[in-house]
N, C-alpha and C. Protein backbone atom coordinates (compact mmCIF):
# COMPACT_ATOMS: atom_id res chain seq x y z
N UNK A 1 -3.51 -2.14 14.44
CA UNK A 1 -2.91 -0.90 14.86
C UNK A 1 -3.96 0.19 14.78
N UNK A 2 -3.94 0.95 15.78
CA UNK A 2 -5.12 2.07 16.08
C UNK A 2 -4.41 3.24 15.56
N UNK A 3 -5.16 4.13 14.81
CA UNK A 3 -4.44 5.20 14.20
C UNK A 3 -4.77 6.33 15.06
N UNK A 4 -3.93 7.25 15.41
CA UNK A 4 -4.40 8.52 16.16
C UNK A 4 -5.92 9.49 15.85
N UNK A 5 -6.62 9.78 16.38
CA UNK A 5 -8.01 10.59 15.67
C UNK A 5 -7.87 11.31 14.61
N UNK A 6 -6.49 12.32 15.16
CA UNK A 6 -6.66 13.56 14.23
C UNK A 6 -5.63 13.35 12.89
N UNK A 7 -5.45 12.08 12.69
CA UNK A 7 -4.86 11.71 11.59
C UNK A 7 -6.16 11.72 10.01
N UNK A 8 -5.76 12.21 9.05
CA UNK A 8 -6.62 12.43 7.76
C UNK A 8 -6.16 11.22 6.75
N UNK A 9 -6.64 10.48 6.38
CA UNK A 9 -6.67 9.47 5.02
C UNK A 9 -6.66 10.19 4.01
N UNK A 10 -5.84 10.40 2.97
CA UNK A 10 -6.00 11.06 1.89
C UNK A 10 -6.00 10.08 0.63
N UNK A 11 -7.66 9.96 -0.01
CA UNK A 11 -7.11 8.90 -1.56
C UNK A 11 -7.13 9.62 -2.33
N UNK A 12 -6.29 8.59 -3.43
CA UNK A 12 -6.11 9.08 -4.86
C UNK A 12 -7.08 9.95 -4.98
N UNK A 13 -8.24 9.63 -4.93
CA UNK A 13 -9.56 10.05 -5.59
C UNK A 13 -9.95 11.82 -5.28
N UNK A 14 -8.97 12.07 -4.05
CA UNK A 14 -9.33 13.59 -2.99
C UNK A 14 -9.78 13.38 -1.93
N UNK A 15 -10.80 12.27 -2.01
CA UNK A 15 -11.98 11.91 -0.87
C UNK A 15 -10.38 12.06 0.42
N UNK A 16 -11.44 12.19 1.78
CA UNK A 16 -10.04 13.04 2.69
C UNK A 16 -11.37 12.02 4.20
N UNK A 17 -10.99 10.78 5.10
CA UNK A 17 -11.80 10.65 5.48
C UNK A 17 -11.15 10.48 6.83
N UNK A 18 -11.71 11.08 8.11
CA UNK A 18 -10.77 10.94 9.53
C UNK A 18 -10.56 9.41 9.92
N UNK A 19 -9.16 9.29 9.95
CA UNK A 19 -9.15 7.97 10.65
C UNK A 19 -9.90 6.72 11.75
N UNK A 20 -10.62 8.01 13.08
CA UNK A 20 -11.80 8.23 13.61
C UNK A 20 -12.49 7.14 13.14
N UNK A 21 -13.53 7.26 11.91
CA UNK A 21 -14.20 7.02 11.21
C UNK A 21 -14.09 6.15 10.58
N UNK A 22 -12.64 5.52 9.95
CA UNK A 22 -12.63 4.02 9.36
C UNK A 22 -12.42 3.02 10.50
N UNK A 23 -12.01 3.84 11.85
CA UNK A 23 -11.71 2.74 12.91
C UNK A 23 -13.47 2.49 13.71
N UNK A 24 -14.28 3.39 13.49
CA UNK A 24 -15.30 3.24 14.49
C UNK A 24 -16.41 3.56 12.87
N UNK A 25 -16.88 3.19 12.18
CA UNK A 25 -18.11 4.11 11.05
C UNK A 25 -18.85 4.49 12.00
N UNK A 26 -19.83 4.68 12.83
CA UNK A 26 -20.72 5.28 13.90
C UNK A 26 -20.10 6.21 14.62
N UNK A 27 -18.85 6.45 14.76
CA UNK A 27 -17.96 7.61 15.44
C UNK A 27 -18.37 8.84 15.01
N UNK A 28 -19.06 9.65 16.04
CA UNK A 28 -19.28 11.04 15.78
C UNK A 28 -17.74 11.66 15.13
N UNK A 29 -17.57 12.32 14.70
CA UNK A 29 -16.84 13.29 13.47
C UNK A 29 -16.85 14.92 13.96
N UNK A 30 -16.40 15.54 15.45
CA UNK A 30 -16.27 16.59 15.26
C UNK A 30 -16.00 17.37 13.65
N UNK A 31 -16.48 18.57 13.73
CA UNK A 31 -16.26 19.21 12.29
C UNK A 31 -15.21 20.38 12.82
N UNK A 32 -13.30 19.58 12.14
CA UNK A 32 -12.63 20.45 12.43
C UNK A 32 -12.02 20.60 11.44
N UNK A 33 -10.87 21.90 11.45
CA UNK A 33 -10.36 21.78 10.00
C UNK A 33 -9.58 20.19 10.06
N UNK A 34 -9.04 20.59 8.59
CA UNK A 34 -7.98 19.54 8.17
C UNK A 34 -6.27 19.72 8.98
N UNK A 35 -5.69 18.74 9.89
CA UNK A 35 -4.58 18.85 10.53
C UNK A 35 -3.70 19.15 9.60
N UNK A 36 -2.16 19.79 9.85
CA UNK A 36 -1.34 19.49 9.27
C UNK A 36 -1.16 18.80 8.27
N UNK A 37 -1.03 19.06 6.83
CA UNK A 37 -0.57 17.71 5.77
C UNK A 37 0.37 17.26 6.51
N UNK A 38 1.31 16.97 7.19
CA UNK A 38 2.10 16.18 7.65
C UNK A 38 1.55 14.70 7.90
N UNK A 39 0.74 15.27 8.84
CA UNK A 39 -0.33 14.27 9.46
C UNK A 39 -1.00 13.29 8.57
N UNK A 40 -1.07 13.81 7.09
CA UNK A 40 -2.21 12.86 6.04
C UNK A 40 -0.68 11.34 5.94
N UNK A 41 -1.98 10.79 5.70
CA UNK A 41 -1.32 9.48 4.99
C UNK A 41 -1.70 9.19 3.60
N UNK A 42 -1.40 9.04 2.74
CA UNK A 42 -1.34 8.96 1.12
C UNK A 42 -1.43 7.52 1.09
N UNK A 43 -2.66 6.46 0.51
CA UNK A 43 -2.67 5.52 0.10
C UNK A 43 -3.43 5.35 -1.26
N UNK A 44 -1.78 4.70 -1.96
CA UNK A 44 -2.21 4.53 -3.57
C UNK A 44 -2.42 2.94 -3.97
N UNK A 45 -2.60 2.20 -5.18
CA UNK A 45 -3.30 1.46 -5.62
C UNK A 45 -2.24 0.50 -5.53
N UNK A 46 -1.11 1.68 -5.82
CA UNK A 46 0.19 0.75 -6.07
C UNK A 46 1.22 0.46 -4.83
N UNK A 47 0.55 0.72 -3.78
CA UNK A 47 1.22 -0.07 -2.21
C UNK A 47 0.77 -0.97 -1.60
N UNK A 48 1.39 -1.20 -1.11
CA UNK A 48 1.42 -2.47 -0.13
C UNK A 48 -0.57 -2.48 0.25
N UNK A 49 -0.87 -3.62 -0.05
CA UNK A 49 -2.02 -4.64 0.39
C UNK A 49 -1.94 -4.98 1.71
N UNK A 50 -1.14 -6.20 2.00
CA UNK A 50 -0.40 -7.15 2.71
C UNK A 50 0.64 -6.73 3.54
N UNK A 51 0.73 -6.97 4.68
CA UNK A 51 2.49 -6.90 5.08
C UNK A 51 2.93 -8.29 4.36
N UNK A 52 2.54 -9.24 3.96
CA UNK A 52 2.94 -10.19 3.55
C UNK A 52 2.87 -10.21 2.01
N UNK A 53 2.78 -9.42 1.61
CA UNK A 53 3.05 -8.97 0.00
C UNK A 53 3.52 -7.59 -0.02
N UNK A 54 4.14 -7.14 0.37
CA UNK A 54 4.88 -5.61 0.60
C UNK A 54 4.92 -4.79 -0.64
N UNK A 55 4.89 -5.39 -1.96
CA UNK A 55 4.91 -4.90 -2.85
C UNK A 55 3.24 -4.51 -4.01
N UNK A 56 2.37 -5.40 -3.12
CA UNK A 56 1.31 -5.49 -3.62
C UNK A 56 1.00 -6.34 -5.64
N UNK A 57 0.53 -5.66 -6.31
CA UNK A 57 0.70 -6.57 -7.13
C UNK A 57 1.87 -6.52 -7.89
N UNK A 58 2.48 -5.47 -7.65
CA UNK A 58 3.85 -5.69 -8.74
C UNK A 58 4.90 -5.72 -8.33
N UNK A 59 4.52 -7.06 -6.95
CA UNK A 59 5.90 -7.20 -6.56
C UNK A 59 5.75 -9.18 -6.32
N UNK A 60 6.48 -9.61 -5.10
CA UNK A 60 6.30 -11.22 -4.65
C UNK A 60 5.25 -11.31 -4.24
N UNK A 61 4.41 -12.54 -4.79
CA UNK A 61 3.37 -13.16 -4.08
C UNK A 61 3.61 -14.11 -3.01
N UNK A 62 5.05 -14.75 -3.52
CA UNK A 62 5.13 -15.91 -2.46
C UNK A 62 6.65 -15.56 -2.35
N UNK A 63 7.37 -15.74 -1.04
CA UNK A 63 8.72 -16.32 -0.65
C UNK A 63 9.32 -17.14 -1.64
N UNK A 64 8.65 -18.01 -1.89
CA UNK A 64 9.38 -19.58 -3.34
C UNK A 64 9.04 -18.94 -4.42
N UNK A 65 8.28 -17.61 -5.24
CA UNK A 65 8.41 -17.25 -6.10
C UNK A 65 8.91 -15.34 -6.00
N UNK A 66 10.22 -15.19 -5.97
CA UNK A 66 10.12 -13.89 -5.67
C UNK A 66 10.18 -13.14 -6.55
N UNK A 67 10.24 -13.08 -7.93
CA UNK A 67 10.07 -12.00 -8.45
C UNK A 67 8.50 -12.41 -9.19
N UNK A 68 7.52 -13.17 -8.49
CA UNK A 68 6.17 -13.24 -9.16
C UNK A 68 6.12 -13.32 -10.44
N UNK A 69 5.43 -12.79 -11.04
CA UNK A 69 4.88 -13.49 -12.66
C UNK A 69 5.80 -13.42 -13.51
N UNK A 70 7.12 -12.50 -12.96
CA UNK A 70 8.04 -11.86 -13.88
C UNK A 70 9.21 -12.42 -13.92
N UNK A 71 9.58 -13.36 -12.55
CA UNK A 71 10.46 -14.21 -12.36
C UNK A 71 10.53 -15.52 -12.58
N UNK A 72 11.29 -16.52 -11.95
CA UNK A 72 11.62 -17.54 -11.69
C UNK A 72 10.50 -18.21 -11.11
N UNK A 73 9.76 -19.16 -11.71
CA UNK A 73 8.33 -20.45 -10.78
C UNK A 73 8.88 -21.73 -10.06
N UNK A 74 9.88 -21.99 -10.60
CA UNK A 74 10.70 -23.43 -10.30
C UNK A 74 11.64 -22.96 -10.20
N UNK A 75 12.66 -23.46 -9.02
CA UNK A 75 14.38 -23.32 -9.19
C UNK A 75 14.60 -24.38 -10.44
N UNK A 76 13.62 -25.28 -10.44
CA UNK A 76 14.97 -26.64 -11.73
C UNK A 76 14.85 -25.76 -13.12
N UNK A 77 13.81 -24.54 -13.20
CA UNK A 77 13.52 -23.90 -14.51
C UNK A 77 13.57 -22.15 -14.24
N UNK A 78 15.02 -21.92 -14.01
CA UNK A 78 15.57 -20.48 -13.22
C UNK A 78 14.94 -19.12 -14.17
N UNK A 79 14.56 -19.61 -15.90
CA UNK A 79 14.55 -18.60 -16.61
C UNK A 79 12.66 -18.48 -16.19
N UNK A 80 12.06 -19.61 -15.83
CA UNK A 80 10.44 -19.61 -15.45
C UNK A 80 10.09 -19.63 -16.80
N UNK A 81 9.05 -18.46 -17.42
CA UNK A 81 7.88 -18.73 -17.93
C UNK A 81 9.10 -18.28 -19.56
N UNK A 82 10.39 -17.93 -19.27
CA UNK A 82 11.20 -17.91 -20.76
C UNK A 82 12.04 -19.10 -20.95
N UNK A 83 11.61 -20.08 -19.85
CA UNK A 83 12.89 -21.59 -19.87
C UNK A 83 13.04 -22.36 -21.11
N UNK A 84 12.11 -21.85 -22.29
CA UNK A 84 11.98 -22.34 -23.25
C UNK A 84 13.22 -21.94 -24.06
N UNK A 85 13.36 -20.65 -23.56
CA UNK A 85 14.89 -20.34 -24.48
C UNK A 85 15.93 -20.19 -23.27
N UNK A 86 15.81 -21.11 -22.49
CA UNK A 86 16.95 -21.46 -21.58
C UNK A 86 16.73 -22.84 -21.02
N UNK A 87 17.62 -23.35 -20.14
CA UNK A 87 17.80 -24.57 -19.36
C UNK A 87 16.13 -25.06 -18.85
N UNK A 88 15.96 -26.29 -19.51
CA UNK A 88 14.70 -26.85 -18.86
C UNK A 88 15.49 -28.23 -17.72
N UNK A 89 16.07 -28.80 -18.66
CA UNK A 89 16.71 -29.60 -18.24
C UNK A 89 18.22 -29.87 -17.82
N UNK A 90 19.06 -30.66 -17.27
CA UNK A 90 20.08 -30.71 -17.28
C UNK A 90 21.10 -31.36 -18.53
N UNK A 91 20.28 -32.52 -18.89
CA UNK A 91 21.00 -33.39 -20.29
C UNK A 91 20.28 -32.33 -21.30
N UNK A 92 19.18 -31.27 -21.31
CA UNK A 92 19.64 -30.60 -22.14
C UNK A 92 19.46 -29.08 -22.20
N UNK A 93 20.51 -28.62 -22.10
CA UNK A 93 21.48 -27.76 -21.57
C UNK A 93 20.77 -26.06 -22.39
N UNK A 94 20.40 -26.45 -23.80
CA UNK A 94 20.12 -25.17 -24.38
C UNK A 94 18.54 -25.36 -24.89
N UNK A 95 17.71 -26.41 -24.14
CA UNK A 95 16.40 -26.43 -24.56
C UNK A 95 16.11 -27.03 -26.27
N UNK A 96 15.13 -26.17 -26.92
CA UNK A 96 14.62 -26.55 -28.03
C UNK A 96 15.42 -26.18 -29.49
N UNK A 97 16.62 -25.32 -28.88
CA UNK A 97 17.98 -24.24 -29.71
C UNK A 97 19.16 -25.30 -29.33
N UNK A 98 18.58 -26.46 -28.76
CA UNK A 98 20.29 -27.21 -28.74
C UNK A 98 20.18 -28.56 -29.25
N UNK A 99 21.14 -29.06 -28.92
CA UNK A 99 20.94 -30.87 -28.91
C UNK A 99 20.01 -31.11 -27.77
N UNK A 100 19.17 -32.57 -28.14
CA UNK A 100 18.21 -33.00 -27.24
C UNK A 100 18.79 -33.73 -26.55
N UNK A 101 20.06 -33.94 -26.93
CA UNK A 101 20.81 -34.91 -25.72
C UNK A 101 21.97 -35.20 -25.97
N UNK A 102 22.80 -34.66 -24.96
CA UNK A 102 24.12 -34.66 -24.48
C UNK A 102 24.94 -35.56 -25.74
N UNK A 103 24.49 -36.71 -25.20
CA UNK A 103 25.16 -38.21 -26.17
C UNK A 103 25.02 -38.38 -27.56
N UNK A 104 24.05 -37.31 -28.23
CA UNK A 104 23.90 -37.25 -29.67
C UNK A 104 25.04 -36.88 -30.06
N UNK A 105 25.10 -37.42 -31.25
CA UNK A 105 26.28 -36.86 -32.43
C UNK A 105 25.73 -35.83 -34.05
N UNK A 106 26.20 -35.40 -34.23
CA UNK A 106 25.08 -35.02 -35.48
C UNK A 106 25.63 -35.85 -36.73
């Protein structure tokens, strides 16, 4: 996607650089003021990368893992990286806090 000329990049940092210029670096740079803030676009650390990661890092990396590091890795292990104090298995039901198996008696 081609950004309009007189559109301004604004980073975190202040640095302010014409769109112009990240689409062409050799693009002469009339020296005009700064357009409308309307016009700026604000890109922070914490947006979107990817259209295919929309959330960037603190959001989904993958479709099959959607809440990323914070969620679910396996459907058979729904609690993920806390399944230890939940369902690993099916015969056993409460993990390393239960019976190891269904058919035990105590």
């Amino acid at each position: 996607m081609l950004l309009p000329t007189e559109v301004i990049i604004t980073f975190i940092n202040g640095n302010c650089i014409p769109a112009a210029q990240i689409q062409n670096p050799n693009a002469e740079i009339p020296n005009t003021e700064i357009p409308n803030p309307k016009s700026q676009i604000t890109i922070s650390s914490l947006g979107p990368l990817d259209p295919l990661d929309p959330l960037g890092p603190l959001g989904p990396l993958d479709p099959l893992d959607p809440l990323g590091p914070l969620g679910p890795l396996d459907p058979l292990d729904p609690l993920g990286p806390l399944g230890s104090l939940g369902p690993l298995d099916p015969l056993d039901p409460l993990g390393p806090l239960g019976p190891h198996n269904t058919r035990s008696t105590y």
